[in-house]
C-alpha atoms as a PDB file:
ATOM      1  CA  UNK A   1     -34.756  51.707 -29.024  1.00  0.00           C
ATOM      2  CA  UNK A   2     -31.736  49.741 -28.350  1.00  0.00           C
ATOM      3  CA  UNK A   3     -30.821  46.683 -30.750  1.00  0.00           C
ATOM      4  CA  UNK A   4     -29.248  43.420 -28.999  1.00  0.00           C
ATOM      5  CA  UNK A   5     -27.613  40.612 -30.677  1.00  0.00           C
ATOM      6  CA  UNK A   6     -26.360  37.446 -29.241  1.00  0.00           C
ATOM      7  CA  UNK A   7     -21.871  37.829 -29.051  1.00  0.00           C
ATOM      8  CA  UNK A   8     -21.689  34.351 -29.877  1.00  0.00           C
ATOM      9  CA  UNK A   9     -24.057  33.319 -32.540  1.00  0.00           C
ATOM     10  CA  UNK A  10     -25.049  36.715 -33.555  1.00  0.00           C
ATOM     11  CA  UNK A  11     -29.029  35.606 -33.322  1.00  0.00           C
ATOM     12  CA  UNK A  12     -31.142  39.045 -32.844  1.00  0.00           C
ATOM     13  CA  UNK A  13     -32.656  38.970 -29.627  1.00  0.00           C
ATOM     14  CA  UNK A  14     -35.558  41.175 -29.891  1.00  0.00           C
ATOM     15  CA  UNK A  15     -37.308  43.060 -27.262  1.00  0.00           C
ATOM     16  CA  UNK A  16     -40.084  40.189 -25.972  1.00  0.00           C
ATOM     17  CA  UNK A  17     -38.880  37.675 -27.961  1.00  0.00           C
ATOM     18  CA  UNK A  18     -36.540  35.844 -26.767  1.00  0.00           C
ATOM     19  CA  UNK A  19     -34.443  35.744 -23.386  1.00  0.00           C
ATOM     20  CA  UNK A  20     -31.571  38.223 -22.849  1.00  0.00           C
ATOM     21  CA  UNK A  21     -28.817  37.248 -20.269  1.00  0.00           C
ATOM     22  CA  UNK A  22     -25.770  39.455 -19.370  1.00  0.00           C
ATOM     23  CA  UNK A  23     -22.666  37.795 -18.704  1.00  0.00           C
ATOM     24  CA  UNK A  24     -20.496  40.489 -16.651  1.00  0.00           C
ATOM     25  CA  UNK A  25     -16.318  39.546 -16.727  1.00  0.00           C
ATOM     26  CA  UNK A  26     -13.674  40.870 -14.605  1.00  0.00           C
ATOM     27  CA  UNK A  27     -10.102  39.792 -15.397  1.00  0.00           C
ATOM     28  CA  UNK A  28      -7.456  41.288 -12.689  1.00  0.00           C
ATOM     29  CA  UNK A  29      -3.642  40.326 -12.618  1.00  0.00           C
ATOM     30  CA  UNK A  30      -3.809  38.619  -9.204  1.00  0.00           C
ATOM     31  CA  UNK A  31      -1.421  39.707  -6.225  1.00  0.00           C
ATOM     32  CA  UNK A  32      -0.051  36.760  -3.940  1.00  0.00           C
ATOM     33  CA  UNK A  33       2.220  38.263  -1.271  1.00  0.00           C
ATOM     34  CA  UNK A  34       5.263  36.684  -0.451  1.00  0.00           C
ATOM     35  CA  UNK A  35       7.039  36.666   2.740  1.00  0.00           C
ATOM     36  CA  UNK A  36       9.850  39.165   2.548  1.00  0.00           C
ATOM     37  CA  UNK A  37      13.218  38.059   4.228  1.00  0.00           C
ATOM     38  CA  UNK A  38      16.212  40.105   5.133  1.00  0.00           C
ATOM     39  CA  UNK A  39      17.770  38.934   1.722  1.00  0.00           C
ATOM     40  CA  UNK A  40      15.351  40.660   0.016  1.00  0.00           C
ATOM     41  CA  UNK A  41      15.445  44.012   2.338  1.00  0.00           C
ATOM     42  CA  UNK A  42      19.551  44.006   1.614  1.00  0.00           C
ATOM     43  CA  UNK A  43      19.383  43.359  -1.733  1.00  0.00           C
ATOM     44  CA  UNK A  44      19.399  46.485  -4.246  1.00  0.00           C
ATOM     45  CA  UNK A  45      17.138  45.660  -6.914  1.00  0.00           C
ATOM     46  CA  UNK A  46      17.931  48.223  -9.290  1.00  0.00           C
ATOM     47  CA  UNK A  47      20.251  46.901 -11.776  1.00  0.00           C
ATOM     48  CA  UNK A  48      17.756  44.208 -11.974  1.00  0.00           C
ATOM     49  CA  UNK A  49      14.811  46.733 -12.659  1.00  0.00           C
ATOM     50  CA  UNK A  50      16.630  48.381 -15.556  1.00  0.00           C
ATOM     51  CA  UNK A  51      17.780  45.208 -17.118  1.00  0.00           C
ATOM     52  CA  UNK A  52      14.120  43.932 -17.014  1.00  0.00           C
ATOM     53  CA  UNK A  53      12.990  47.313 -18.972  1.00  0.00           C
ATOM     54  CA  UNK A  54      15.586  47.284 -21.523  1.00  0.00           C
ATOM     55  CA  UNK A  55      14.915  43.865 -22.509  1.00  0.00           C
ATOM     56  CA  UNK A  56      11.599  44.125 -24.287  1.00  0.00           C
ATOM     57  CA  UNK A  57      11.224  48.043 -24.873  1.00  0.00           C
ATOM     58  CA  UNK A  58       8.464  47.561 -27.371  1.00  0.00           C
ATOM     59  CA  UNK A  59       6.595  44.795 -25.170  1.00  0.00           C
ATOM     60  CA  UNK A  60       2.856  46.224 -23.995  1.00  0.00           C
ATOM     61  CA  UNK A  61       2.230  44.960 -20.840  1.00  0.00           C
ATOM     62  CA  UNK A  62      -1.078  42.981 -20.214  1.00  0.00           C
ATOM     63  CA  UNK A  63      -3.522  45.157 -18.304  1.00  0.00           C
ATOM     64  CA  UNK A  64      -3.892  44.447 -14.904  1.00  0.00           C
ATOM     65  CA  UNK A  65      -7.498  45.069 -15.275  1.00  0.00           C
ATOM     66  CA  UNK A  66     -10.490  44.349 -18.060  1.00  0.00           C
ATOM     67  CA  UNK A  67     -13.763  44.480 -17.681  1.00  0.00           C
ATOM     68  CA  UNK A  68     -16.462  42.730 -20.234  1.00  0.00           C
ATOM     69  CA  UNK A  69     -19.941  42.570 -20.867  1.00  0.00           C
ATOM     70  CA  UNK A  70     -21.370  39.905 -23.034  1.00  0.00           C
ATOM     71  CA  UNK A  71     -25.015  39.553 -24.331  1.00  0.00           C
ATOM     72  CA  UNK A  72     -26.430  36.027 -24.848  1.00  0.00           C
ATOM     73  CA  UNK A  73     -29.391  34.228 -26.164  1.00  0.00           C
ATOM     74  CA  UNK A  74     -30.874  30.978 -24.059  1.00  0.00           C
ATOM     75  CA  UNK A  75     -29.170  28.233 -26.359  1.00  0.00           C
ATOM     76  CA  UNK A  76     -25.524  29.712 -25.867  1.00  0.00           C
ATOM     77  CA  UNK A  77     -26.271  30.496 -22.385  1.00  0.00           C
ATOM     78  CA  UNK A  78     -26.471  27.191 -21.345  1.00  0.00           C
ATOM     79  CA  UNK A  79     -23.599  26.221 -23.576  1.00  0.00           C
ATOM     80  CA  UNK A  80     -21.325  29.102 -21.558  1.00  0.00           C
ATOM     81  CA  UNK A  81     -22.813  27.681 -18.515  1.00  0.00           C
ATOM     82  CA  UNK A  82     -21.932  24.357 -19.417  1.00  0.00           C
ATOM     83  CA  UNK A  83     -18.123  25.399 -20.336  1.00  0.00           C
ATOM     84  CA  UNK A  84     -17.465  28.428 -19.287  1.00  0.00           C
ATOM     85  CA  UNK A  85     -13.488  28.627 -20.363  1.00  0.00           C
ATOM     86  CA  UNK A  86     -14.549  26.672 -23.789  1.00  0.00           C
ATOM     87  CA  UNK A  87     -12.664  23.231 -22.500  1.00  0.00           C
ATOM     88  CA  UNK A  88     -14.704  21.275 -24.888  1.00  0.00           C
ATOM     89  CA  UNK A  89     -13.916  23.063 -27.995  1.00  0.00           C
ATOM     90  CA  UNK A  90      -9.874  22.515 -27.394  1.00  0.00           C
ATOM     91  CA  UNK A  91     -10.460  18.681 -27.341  1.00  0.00           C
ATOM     92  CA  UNK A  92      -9.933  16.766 -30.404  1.00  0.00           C
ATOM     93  CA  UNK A  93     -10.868  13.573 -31.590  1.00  0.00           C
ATOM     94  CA  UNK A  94      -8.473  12.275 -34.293  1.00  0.00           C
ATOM     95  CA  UNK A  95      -9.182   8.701 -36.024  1.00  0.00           C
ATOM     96  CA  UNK A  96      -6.854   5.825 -35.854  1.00  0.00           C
ATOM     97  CA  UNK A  97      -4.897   6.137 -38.994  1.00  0.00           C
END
């Protein structure tokens, strides 16, 4: 039998219980075309291309593609629903000192 637990508040959620909901996330390093001039089609790009890899050697790149799976229970559902990208956790409120 498979055991579920909520990835944000760790609450059990038990076969029957309580509601399950998935929450499937695809992160991709996005592509925006530019036009390409004659500049760039004269141009050898080369040098620049090695200078770019020998300046951070060590540096992992980001992966261009991630895919997640998340399992909720019904209260933090309708939090993530609510905010999504966590917007209202970054906001402070600091008193008038």
């Amino acid at each position: 039998m498979l055991h579920f637990s909520c990835d944000m508040c760790g609450k059990d959620l038990a076969p029957g219980a309580d509601s399950r909901y998935v929450v499937k996330l695809e992160v991709y390093a996005a592509h925006d075309p530019s036009e390409l001039t004659e500049e760039d089609l004269d141009s050898d790009h080369l040098e620049a291309i090695g200078q770019k890899l020998c300046e951070e050697p060590d540096a992992e790149p980001a992966p261009a593609y991630e895919k997640k799976k998340f399992d909720l229970c019904g209260g933090c559902h309708r939090k993530f629903l609510a905010d999504p990208l966590g917007r209202e956790a970054q906001k402070f409120d600091f008193s008038p000192n």
